[in-house]
N, C-alpha and C. Protein backbone atom coordinates (compact mmCIF):
# COMPACT_ATOMS: atom_id res chain seq x y z
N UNK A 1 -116.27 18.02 111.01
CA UNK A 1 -117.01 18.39 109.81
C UNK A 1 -116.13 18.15 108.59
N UNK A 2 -116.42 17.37 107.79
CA UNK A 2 -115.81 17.26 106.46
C UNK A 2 -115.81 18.17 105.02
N UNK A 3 -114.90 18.42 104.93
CA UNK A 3 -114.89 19.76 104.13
C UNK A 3 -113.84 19.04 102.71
N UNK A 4 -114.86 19.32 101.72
CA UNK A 4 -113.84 18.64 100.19
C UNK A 4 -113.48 20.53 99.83
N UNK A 5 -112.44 20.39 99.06
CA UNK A 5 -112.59 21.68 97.92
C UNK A 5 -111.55 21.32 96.91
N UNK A 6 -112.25 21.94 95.60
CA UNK A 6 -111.66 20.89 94.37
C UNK A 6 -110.82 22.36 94.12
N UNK A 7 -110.34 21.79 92.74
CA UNK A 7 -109.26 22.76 92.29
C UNK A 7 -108.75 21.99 90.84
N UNK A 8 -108.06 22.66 89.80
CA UNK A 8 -107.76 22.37 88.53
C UNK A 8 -108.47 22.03 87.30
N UNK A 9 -109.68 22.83 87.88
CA UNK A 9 -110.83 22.98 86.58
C UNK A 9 -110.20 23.89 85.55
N UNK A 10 -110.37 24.29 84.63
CA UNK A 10 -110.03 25.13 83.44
C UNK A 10 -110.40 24.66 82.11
N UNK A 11 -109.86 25.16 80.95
CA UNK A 11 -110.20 25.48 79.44
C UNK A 11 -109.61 24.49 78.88
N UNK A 12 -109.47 23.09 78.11
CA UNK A 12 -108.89 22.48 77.84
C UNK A 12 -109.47 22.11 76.10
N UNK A 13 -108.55 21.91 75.09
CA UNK A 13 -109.15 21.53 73.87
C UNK A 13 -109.41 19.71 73.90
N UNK A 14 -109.99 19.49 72.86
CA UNK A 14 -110.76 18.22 73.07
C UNK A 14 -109.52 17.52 72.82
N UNK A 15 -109.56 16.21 73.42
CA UNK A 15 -108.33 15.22 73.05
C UNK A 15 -107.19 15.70 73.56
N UNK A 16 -107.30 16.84 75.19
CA UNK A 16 -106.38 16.88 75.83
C UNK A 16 -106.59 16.45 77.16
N UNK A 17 -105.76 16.83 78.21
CA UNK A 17 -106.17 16.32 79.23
C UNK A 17 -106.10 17.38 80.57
N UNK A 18 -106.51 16.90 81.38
CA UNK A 18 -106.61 17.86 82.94
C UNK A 18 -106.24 16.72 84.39
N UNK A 19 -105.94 17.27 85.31
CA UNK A 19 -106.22 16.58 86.54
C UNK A 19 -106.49 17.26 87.56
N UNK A 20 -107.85 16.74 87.98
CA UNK A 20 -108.81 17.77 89.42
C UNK A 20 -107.74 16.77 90.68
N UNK A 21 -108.25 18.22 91.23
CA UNK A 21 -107.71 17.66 92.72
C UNK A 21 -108.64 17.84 94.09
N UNK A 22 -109.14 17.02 95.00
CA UNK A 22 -110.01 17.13 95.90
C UNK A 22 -109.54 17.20 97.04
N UNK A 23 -108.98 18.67 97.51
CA UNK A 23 -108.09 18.40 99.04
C UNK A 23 -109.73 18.27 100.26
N UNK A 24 -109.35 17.18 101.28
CA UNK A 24 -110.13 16.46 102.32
C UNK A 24 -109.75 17.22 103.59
N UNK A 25 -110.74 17.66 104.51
CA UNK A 25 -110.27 17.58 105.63
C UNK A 25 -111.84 17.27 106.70
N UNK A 26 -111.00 16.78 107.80
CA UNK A 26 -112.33 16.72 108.85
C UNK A 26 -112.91 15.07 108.23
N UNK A 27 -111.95 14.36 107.83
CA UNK A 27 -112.40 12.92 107.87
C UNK A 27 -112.58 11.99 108.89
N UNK A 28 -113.31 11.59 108.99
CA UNK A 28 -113.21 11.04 110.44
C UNK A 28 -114.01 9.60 110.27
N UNK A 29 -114.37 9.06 109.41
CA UNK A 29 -115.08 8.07 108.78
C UNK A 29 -114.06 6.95 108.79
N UNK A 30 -114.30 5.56 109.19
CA UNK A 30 -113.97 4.34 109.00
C UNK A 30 -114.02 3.66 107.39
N UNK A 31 -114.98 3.90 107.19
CA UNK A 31 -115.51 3.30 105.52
C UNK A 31 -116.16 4.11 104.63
N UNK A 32 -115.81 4.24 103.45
CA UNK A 32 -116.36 5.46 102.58
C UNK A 32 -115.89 5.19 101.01
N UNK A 33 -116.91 5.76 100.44
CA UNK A 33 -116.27 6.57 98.66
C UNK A 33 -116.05 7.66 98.68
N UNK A 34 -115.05 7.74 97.79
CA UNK A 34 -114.55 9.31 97.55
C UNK A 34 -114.62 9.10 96.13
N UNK A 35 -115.56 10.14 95.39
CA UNK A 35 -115.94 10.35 94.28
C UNK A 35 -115.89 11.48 93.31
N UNK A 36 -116.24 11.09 92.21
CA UNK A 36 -116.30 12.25 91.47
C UNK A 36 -117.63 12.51 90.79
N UNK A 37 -118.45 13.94 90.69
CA UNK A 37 -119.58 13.57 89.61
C UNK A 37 -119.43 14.79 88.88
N UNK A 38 -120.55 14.53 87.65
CA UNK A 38 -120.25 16.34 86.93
C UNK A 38 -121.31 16.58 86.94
N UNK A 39 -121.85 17.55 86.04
CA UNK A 39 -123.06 18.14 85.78
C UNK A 39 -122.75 19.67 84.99
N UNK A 40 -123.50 18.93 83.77
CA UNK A 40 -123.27 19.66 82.19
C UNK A 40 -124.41 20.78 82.52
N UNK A 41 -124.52 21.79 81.43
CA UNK A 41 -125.27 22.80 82.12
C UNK A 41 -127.03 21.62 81.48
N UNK A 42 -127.84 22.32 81.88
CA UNK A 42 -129.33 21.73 81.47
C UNK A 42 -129.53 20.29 82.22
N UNK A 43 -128.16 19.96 82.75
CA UNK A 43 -128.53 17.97 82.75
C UNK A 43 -128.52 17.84 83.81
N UNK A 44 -128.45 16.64 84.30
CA UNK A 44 -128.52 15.72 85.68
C UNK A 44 -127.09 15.75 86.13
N UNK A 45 -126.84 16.14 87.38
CA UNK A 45 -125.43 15.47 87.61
C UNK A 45 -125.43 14.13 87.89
N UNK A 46 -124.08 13.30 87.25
CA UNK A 46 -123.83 12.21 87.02
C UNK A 46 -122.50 11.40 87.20
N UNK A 47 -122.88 10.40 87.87
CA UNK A 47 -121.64 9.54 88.37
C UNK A 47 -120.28 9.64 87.13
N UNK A 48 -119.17 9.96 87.79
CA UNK A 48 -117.97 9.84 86.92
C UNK A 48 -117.16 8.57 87.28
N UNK A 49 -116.81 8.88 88.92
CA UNK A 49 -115.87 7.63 89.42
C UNK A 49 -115.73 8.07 90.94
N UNK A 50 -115.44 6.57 91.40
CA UNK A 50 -115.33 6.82 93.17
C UNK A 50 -113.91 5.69 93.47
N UNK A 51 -113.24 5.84 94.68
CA UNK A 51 -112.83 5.02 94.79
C UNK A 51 -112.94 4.42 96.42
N UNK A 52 -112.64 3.32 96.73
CA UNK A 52 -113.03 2.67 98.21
C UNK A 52 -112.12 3.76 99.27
N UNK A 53 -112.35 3.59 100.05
CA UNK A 53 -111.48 3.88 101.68
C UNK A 53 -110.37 3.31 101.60
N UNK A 54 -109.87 2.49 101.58
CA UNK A 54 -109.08 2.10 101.07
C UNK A 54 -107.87 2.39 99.63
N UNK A 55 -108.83 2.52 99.11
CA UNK A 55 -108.25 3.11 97.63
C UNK A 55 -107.69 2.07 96.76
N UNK A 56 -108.26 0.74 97.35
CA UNK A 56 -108.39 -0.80 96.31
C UNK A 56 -109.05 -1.07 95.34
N UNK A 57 -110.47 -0.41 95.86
CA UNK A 57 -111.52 -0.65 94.86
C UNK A 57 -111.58 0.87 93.73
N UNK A 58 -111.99 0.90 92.51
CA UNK A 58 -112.40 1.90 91.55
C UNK A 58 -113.29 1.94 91.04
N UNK A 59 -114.20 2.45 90.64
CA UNK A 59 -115.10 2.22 89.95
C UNK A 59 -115.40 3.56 88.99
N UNK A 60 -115.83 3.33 87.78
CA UNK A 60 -116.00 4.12 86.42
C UNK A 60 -117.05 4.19 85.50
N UNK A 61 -117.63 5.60 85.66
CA UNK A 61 -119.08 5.12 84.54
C UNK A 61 -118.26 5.02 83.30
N UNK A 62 -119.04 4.04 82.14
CA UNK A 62 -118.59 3.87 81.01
C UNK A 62 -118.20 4.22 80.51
N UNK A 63 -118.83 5.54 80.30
CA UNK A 63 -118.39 6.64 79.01
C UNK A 63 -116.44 6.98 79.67
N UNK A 64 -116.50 6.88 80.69
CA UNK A 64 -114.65 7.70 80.76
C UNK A 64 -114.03 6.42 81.63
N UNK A 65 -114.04 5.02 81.36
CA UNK A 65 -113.91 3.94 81.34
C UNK A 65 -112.88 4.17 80.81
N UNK A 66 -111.34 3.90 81.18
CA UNK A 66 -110.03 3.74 79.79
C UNK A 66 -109.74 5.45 80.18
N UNK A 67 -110.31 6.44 80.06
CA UNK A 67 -109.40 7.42 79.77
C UNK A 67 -109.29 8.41 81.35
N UNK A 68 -110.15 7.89 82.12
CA UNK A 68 -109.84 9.08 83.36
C UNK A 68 -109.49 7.87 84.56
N UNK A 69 -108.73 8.51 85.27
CA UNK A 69 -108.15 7.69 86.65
C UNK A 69 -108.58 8.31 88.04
N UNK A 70 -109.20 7.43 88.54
CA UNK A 70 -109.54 8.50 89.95
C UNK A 70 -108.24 7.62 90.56
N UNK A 71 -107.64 8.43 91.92
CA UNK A 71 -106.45 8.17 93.01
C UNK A 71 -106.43 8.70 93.34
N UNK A 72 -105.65 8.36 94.94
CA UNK A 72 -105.63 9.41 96.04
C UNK A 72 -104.28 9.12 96.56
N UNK A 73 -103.98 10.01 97.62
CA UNK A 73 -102.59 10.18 97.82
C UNK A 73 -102.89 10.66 99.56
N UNK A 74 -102.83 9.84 100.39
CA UNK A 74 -103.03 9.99 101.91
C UNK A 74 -102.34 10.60 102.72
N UNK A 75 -100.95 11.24 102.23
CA UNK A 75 -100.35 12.05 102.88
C UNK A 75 -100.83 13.21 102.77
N UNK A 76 -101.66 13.24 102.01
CA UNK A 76 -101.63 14.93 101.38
C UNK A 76 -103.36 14.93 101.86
N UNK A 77 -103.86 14.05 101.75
CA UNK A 77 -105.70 14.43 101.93
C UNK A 77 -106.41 14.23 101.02
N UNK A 78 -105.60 13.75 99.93
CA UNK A 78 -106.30 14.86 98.31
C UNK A 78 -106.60 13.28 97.55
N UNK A 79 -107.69 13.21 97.01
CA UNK A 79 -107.86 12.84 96.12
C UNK A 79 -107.80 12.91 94.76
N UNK A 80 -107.82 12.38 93.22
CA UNK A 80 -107.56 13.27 91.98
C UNK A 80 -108.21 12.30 91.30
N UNK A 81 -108.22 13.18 90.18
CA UNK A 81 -109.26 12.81 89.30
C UNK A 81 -108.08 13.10 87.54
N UNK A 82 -107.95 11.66 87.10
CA UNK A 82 -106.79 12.01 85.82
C UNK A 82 -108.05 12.02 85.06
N UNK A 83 -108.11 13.12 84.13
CA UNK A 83 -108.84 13.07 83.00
C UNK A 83 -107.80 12.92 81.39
N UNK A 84 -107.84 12.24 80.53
CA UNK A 84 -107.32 12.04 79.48
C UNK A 84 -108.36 11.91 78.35
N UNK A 85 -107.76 12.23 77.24
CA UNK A 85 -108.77 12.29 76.09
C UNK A 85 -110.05 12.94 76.17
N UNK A 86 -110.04 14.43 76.49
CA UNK A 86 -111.40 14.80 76.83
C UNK A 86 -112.02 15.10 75.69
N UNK A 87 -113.43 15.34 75.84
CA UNK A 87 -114.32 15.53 74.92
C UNK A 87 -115.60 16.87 75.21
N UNK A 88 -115.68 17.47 74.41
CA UNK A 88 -116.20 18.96 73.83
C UNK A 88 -117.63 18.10 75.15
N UNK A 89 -118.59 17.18 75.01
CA UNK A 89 -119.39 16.83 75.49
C UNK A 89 -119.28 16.96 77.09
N UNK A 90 -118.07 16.59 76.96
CA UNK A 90 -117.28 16.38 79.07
C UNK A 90 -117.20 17.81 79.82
N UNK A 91 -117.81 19.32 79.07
CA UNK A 91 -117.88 20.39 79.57
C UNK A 91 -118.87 20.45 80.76
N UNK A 92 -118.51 20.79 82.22
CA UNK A 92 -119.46 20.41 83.38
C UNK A 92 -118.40 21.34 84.49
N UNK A 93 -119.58 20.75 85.46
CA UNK A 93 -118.91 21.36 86.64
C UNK A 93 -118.58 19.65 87.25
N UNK A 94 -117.18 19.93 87.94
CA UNK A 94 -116.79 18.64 88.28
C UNK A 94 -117.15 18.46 89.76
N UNK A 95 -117.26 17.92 90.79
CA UNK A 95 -117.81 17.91 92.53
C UNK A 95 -117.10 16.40 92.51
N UNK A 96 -116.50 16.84 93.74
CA UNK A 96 -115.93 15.99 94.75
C UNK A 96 -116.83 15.26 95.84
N UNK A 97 -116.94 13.91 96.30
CA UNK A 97 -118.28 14.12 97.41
C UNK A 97 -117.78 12.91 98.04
N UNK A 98 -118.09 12.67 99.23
CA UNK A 98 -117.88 11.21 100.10
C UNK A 98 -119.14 10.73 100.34
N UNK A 99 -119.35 9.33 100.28
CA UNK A 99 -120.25 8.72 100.99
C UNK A 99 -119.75 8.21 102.05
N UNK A 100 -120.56 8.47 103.05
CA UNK A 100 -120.08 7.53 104.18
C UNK A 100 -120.81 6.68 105.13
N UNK A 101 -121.85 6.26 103.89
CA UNK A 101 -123.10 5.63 104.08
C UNK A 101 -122.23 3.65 103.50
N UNK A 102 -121.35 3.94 102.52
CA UNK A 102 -120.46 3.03 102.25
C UNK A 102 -121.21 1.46 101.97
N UNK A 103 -122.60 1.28 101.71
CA UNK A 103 -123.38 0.57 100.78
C UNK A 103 -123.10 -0.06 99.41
N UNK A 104 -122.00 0.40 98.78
CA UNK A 104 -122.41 -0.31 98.12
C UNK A 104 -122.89 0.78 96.52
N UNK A 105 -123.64 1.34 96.90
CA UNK A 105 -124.22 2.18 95.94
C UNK A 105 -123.64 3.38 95.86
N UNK A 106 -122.48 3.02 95.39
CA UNK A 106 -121.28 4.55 94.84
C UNK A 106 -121.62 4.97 93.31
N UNK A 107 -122.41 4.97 92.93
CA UNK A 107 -123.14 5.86 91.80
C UNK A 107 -124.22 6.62 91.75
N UNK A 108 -124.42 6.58 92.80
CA UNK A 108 -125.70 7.15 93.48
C UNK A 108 -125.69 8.10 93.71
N UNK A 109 -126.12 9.59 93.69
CA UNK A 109 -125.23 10.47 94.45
C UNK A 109 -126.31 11.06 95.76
N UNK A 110 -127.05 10.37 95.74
CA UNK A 110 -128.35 10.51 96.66
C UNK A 110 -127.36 9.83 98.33
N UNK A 111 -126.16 9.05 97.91
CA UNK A 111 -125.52 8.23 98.81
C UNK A 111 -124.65 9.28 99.22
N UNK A 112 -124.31 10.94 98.82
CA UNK A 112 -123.00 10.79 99.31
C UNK A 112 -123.66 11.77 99.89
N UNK A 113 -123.35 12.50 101.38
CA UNK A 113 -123.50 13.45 101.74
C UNK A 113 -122.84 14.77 101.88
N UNK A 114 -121.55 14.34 101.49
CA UNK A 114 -120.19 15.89 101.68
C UNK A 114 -119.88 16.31 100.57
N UNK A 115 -119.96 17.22 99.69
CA UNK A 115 -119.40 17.80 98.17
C UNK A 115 -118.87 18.69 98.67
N UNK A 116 -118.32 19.11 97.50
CA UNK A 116 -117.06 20.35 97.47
C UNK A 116 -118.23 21.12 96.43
N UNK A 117 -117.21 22.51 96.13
CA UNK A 117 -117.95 23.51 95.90
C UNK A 117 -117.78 23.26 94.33
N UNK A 118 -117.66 22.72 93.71
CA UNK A 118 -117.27 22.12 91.95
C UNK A 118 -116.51 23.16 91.41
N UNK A 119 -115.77 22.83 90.45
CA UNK A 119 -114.87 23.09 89.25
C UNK A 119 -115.00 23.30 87.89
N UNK A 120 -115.33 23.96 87.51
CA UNK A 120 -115.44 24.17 86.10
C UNK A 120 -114.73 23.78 84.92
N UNK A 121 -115.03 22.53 84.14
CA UNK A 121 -114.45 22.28 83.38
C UNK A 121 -114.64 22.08 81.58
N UNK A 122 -113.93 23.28 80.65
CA UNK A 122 -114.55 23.36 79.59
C UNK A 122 -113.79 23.12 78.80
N UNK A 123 -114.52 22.01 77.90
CA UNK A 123 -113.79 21.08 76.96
C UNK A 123 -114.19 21.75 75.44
N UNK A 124 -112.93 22.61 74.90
CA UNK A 124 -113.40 23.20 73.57
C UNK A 124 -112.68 22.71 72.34
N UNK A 125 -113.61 23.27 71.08
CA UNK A 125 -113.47 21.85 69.88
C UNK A 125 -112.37 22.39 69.03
């Protein structure tokens, strides 16, 4: 059973920065994304960034294109999420999630089936 749980959500002023962390266990998957999404209060949750099984491929919705880094670190389990230059708007809950449907369609979040329990992250002005 695959179990994410995030960690290093908190209070941050705008134009600073944070880094989430997604410790993994119970992986057992050949091919996958390991991702990130948020979800602001009222809105849709929404693709942030994933990266391959591997951890070759990245991928980034636009808006945090340039300022956030997803990476992972395989000794440890953990995936992370660099956030830089945040913005008052970027206030959400952050979720960790794998697909291991591995299609192709890592923005999707209809694709991933495993989340973590999200992180709270509030970006003040």
């Amino acid at each position: 059973q695959v179990h994410l749980v995030e960690s290093g959500g908190g209070l941050v002023q705008a134009g600073g920065s944070l880094r989430l962390s997604c410790a993994i266990s119970g992986l057992t998957f050949g091919s996958y994304y390991l991702g990130w999404f948020r979800q602001a209060p009222g809105m849709e949750r929404e693709f942030v960034a994933t990266l391959s099984w591997s951890g070759r491929n990245t991928y980034y919705a636009d808006s945090v294109n340039g300022r956030f880094t997803i990476s992972r670190d395989n000794a440890k389990n953990t995936v992370y999420l660099q956030m830089n230059s945040l913005k008052t708007e970027e206030t959400a809950v952050y979720y960790c999630a794998l697909d291991a449907l591995y299609r192709g369609n890592y923005d999707r979040q209809e694709e991933y089936a495993y989340w973590g329990q999200g992180t709270q992250v509030t970006v003040s002005s």
